[in-house]
PDB file of N, CA and C in Angstrom:
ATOM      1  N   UNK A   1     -30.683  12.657  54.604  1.00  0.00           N
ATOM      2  CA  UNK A   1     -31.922  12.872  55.352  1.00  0.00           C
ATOM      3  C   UNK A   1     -33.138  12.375  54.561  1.00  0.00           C
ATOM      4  N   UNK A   2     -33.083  12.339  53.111  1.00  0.00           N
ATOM      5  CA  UNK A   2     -34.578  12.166  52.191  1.00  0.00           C
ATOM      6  C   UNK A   2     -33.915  10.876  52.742  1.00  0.00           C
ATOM      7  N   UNK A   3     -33.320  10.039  52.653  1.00  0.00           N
ATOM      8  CA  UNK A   3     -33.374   8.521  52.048  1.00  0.00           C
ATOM      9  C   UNK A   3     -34.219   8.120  53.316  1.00  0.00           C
ATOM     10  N   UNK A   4     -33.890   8.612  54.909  1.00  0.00           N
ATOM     11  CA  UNK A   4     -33.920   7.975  56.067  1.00  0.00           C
ATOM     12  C   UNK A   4     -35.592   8.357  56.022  1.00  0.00           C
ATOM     13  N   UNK A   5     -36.075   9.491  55.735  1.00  0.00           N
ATOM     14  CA  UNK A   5     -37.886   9.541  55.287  1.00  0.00           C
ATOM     15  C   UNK A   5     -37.927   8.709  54.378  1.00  0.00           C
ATOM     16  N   UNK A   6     -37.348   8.168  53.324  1.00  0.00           N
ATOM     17  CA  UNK A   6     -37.997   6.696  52.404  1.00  0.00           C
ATOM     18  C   UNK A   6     -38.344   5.678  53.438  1.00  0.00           C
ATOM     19  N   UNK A   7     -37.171   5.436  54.221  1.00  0.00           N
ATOM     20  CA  UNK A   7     -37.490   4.261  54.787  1.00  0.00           C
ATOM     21  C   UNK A   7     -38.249   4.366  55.568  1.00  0.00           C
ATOM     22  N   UNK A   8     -38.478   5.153  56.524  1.00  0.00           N
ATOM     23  CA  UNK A   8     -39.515   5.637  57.148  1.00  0.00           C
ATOM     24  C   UNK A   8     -41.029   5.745  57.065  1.00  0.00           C
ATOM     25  N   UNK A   9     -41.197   6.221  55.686  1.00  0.00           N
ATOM     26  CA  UNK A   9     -42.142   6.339  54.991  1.00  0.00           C
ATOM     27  C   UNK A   9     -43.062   5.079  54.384  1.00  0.00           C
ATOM     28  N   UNK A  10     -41.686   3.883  54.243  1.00  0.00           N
ATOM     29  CA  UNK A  10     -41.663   2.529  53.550  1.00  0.00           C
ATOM     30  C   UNK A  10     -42.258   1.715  54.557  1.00  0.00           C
ATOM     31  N   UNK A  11     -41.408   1.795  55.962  1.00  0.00           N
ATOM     32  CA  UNK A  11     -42.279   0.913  56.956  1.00  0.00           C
ATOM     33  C   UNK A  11     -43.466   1.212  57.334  1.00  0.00           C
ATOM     34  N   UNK A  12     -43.658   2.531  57.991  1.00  0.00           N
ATOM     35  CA  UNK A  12     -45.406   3.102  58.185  1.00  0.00           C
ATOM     36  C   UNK A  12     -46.394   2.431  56.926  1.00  0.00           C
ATOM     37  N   UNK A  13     -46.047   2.541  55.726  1.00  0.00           N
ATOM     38  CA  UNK A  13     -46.900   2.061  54.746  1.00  0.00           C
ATOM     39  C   UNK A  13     -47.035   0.430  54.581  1.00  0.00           C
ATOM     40  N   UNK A  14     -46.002  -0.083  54.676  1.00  0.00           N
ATOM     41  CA  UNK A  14     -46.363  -1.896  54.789  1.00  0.00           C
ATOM     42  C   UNK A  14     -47.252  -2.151  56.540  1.00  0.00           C
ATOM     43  N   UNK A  15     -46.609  -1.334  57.682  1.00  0.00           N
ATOM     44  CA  UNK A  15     -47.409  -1.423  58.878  1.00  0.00           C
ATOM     45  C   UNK A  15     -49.000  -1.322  58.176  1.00  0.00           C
ATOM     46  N   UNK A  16     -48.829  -0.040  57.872  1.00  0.00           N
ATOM     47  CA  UNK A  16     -50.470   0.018  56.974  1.00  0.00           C
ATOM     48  C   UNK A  16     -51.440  -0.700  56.285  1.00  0.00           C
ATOM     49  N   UNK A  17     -50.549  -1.343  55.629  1.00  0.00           N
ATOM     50  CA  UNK A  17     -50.703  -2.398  54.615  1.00  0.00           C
ATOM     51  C   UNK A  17     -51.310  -3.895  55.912  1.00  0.00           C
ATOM     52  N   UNK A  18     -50.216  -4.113  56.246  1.00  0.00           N
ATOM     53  CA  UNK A  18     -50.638  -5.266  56.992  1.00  0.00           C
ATOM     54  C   UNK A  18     -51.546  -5.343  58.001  1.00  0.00           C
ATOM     55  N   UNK A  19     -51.874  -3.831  58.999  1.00  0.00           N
ATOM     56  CA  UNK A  19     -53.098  -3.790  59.730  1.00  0.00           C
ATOM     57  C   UNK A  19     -54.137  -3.529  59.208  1.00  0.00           C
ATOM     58  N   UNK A  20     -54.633  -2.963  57.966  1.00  0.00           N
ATOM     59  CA  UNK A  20     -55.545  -2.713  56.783  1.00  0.00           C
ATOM     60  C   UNK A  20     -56.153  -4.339  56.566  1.00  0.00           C
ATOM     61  N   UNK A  21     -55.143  -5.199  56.435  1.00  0.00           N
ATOM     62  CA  UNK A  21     -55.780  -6.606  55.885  1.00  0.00           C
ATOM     63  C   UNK A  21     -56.595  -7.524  57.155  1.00  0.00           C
ATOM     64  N   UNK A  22     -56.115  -6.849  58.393  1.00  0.00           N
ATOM     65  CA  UNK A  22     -56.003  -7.633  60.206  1.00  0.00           C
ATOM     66  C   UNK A  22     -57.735  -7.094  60.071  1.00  0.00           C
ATOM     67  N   UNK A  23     -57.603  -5.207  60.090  1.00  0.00           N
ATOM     68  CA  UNK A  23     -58.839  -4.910  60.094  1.00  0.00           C
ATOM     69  C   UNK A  23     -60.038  -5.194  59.694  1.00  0.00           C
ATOM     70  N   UNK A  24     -59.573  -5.071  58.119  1.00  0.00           N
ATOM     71  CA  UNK A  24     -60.501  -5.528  56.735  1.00  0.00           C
ATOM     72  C   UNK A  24     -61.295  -6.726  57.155  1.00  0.00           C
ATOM     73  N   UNK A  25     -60.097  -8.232  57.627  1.00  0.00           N
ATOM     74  CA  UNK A  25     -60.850  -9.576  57.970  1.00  0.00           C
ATOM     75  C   UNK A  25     -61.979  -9.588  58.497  1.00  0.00           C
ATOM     76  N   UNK A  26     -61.632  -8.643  59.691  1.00  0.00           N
ATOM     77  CA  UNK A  26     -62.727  -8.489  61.075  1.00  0.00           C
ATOM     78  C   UNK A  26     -64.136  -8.080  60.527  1.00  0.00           C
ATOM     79  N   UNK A  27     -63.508  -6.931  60.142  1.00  0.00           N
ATOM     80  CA  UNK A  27     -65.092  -6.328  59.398  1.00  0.00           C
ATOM     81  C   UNK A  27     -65.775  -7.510  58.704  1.00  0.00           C
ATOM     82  N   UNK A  28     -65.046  -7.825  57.514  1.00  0.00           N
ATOM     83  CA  UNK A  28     -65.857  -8.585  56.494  1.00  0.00           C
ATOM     84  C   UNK A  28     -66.732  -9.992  57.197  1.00  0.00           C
ATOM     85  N   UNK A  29     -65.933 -10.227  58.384  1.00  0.00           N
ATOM     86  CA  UNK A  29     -67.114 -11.088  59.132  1.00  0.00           C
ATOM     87  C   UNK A  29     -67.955 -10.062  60.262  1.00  0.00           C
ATOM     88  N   UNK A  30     -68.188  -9.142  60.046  1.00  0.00           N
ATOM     89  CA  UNK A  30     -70.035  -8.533  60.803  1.00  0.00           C
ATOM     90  C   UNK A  30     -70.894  -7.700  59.079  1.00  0.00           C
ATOM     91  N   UNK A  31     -69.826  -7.716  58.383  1.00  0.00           N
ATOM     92  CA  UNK A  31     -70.780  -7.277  56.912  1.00  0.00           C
ATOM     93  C   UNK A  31     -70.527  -8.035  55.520  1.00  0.00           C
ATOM     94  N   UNK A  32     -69.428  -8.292  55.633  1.00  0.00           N
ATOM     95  CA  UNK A  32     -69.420  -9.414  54.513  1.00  0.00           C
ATOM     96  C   UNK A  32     -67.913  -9.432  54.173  1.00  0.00           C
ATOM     97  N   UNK A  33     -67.948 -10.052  53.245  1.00  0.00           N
ATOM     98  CA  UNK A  33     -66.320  -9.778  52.396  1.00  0.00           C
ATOM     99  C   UNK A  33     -66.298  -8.674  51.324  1.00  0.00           C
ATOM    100  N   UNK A  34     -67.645  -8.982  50.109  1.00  0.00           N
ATOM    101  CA  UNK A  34     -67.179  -8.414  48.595  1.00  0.00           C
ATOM    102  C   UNK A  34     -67.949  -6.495  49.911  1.00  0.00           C
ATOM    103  N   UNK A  35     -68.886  -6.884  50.457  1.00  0.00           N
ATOM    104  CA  UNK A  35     -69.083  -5.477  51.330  1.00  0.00           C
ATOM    105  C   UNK A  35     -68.095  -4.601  51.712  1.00  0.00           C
ATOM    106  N   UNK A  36     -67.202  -5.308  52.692  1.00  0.00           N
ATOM    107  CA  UNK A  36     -65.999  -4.900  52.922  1.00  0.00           C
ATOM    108  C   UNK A  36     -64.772  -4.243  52.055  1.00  0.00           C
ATOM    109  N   UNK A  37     -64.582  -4.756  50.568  1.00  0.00           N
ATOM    110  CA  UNK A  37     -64.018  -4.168  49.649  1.00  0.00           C
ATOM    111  C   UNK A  37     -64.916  -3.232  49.627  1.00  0.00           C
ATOM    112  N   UNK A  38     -65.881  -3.428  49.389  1.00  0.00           N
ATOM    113  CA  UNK A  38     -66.560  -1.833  48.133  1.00  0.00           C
ATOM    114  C   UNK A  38     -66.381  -0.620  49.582  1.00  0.00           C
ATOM    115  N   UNK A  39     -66.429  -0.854  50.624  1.00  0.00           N
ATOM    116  CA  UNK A  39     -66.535   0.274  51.640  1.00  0.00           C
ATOM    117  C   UNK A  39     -64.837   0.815  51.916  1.00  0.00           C
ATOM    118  N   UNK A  40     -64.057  -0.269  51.885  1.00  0.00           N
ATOM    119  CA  UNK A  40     -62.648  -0.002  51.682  1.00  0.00           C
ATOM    120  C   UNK A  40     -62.649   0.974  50.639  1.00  0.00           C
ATOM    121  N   UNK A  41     -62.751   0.583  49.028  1.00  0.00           N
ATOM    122  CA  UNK A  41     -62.150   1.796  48.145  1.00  0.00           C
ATOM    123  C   UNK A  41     -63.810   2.636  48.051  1.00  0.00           C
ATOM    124  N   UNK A  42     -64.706   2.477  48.673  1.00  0.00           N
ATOM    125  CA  UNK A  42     -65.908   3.367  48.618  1.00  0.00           C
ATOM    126  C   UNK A  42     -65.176   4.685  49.211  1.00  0.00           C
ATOM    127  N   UNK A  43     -64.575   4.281  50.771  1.00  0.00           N
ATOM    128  CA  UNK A  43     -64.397   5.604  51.456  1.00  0.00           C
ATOM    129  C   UNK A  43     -62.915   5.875  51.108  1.00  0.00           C
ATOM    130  N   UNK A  44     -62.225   4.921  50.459  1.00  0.00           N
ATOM    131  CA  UNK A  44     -60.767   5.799  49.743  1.00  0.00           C
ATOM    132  C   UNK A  44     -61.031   6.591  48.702  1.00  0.00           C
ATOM    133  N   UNK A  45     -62.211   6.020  48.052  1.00  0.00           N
ATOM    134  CA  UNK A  45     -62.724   7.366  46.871  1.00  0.00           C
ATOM    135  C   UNK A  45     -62.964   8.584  47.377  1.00  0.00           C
ATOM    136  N   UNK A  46     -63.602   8.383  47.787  1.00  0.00           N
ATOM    137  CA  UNK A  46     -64.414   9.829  48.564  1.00  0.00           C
ATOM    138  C   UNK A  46     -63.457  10.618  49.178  1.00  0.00           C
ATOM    139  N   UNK A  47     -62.499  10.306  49.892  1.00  0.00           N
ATOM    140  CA  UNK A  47     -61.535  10.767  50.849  1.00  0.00           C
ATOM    141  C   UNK A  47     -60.346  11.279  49.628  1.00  0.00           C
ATOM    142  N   UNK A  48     -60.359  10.406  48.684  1.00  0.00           N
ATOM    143  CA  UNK A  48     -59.148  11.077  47.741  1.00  0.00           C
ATOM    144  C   UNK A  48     -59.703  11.758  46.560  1.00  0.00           C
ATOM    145  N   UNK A  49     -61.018  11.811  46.435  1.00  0.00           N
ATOM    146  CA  UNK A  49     -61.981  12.726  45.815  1.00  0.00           C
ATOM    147  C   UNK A  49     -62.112  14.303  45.740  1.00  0.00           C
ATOM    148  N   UNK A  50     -61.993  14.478  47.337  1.00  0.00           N
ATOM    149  CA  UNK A  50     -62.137  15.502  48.067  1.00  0.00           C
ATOM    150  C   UNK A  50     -60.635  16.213  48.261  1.00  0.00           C
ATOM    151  N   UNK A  51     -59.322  15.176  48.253  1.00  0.00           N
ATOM    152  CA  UNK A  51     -58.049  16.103  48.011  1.00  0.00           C
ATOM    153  C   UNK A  51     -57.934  16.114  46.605  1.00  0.00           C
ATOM    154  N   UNK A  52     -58.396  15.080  45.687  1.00  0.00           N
ATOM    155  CA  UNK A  52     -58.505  16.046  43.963  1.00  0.00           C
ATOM    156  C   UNK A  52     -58.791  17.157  43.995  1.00  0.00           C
ATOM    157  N   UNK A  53     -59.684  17.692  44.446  1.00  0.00           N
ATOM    158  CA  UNK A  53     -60.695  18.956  44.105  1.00  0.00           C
ATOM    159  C   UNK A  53     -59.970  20.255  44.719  1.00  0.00           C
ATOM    160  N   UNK A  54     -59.287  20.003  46.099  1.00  0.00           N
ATOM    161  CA  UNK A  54     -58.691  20.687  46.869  1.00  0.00           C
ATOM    162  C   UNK A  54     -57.187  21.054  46.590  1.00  0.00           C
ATOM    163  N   UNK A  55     -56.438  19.789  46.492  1.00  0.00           N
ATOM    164  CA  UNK A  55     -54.680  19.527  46.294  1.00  0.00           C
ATOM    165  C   UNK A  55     -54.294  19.373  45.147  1.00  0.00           C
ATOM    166  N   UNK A  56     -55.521  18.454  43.932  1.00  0.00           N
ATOM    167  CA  UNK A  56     -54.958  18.086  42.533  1.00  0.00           C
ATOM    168  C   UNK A  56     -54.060  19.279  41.699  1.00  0.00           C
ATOM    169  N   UNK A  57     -53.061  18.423  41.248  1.00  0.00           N
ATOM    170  CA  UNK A  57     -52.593  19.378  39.929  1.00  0.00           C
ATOM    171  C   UNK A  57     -52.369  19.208  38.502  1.00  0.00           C
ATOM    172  N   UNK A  58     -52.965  17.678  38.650  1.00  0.00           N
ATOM    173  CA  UNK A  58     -53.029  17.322  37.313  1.00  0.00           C
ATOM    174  C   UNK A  58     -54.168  17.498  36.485  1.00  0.00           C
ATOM    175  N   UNK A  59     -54.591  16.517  35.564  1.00  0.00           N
ATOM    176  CA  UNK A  59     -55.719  16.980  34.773  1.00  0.00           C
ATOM    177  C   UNK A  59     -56.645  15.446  34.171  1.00  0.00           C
ATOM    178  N   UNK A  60     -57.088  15.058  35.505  1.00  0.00           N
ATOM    179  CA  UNK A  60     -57.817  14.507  35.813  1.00  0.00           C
ATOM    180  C   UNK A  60     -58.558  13.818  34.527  1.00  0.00           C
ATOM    181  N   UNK A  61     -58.960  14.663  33.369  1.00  0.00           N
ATOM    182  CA  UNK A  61     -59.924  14.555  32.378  1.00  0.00           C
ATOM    183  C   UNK A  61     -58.619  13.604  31.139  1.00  0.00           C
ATOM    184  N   UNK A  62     -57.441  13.687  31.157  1.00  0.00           N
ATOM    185  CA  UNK A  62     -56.508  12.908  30.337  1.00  0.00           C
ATOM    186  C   UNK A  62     -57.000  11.549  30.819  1.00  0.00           C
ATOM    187  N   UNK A  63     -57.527  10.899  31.788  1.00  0.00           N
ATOM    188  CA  UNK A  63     -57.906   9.572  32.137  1.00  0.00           C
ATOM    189  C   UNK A  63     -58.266   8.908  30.636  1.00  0.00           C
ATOM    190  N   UNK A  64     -59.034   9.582  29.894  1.00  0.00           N
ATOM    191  CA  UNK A  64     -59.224   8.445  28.815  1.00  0.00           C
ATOM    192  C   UNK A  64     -58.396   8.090  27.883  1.00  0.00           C
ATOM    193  N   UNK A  65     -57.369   9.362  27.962  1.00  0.00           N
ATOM    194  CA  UNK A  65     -56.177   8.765  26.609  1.00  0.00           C
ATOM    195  C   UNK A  65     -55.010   8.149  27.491  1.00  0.00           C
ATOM    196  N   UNK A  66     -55.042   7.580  28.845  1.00  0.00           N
ATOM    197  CA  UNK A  66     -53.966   6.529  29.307  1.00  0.00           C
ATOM    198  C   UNK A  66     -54.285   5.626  28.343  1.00  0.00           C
ATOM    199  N   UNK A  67     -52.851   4.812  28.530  1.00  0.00           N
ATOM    200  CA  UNK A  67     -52.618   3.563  28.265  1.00  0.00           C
ATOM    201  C   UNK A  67     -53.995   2.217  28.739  1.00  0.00           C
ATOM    202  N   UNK A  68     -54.257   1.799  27.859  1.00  0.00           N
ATOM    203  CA  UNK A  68     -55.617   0.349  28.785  1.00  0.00           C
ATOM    204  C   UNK A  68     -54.778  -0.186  30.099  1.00  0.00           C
ATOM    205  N   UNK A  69     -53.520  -0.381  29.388  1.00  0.00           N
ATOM    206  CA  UNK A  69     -52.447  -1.664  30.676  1.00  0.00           C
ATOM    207  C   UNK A  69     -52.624  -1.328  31.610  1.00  0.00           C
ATOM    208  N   UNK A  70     -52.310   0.357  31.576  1.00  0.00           N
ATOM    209  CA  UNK A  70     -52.214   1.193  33.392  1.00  0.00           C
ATOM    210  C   UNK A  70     -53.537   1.567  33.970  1.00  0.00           C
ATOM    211  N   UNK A  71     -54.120   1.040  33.012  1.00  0.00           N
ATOM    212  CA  UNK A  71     -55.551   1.310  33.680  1.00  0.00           C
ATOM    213  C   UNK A  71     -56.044   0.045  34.540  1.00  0.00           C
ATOM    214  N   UNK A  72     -55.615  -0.696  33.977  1.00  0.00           N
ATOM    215  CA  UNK A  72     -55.623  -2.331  34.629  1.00  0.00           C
ATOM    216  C   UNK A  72     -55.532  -2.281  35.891  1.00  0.00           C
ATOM    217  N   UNK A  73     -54.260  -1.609  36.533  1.00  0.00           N
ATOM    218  CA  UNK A  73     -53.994  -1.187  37.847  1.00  0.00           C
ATOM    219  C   UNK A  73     -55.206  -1.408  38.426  1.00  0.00           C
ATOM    220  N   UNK A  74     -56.514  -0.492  37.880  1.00  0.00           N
ATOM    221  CA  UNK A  74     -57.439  -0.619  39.133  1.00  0.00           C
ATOM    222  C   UNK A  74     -57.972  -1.734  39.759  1.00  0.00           C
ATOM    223  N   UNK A  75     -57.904  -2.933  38.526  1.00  0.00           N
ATOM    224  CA  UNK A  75     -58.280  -4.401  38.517  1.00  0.00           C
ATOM    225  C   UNK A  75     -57.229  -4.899  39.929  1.00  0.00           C
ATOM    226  N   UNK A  76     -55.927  -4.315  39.826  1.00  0.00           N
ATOM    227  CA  UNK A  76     -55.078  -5.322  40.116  1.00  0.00           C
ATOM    228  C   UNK A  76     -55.590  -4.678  41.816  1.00  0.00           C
ATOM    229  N   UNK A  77     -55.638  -3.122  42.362  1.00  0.00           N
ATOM    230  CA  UNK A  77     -55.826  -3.055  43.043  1.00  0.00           C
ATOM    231  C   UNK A  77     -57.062  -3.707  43.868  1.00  0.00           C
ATOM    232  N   UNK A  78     -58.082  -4.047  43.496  1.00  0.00           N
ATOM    233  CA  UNK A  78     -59.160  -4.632  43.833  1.00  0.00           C
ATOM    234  C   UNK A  78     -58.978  -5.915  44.293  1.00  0.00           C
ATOM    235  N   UNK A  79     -58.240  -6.583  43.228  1.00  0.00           N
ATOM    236  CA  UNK A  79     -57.801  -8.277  43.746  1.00  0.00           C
ATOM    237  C   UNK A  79     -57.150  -7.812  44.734  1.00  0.00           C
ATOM    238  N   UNK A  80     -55.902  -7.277  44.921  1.00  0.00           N
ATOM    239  CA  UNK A  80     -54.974  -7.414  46.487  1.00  0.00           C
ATOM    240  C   UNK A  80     -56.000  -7.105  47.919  1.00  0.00           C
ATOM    241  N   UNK A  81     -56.694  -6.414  47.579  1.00  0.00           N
ATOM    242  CA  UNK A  81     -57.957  -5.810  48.563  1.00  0.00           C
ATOM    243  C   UNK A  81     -58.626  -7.263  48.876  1.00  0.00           C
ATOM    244  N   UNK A  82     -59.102  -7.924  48.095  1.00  0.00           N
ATOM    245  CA  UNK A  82     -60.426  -8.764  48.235  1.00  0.00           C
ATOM    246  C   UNK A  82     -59.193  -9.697  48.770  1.00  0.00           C
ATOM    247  N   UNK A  83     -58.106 -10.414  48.160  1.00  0.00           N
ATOM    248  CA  UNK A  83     -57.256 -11.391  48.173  1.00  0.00           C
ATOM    249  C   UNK A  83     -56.331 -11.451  49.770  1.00  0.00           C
ATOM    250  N   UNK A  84     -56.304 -10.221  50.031  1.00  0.00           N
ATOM    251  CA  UNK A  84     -55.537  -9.937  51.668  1.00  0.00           C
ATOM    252  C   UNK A  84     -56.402 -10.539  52.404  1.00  0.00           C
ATOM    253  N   UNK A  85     -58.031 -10.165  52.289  1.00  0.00           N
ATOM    254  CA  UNK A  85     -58.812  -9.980  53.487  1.00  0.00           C
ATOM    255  C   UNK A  85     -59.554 -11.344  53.518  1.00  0.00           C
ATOM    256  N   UNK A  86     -59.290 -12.374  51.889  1.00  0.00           N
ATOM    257  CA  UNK A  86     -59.796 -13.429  51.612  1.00  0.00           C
ATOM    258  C   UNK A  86     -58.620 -14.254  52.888  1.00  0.00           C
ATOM    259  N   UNK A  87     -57.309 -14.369  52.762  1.00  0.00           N
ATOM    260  CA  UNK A  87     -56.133 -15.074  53.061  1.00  0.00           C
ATOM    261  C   UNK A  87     -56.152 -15.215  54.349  1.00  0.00           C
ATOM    262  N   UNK A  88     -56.467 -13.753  54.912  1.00  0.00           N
ATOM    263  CA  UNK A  88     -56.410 -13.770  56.389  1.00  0.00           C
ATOM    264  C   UNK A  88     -57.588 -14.363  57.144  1.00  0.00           C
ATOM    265  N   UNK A  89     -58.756 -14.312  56.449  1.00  0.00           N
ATOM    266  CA  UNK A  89     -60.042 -14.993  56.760  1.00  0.00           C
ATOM    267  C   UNK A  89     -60.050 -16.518  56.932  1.00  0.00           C
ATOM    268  N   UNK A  90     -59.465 -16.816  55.988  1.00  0.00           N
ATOM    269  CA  UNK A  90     -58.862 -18.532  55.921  1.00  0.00           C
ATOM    270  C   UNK A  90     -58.016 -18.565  56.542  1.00  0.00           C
TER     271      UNK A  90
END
């Protein structure tokens, strides 16, 4: 039963993924492109801000003794953001 929620779980999230980039395009032509990112993870901050404070169970404040590499992540997330909504625009 867990595995058949992976997959489950797996398609809803690439569906996600791929109407996120359909959406994103649209927008970024009535406000911009680099606009369009910052309002993308502007309102994913805020929205996952607000279940930190509420749901978190970790400890938020260890952020500075990660690893630099995994911190990179945030870089990498930003390019796929700007790079989806760049691809589909072209």
């Amino acid at each position: 039963m867990l595995s058949l929620l992976v997959v489950f779980l797996t398609l809803v999230g690439g569906a996600a993924v791929s109407t996120q980039s359909s959406l994103n395009s649209r927008l970024s032509k009535t406000i911009g492109l680099i606009e369009t990112v910052f309002f993308s993870f502007g309102s994913g901050a805020l929205i996952l801000g607000v279940l930190v404070v509420f749901f978190g169970s970790g400890n938020i404040s260890e952020l500075i003794h990660a690893p630099k590499l995994e911190l990179f992540a945030v870089f990498l997330g930003i390019a796929f953001v700007f790079l989806s909504i760049l691809t589909v625009l072209i």
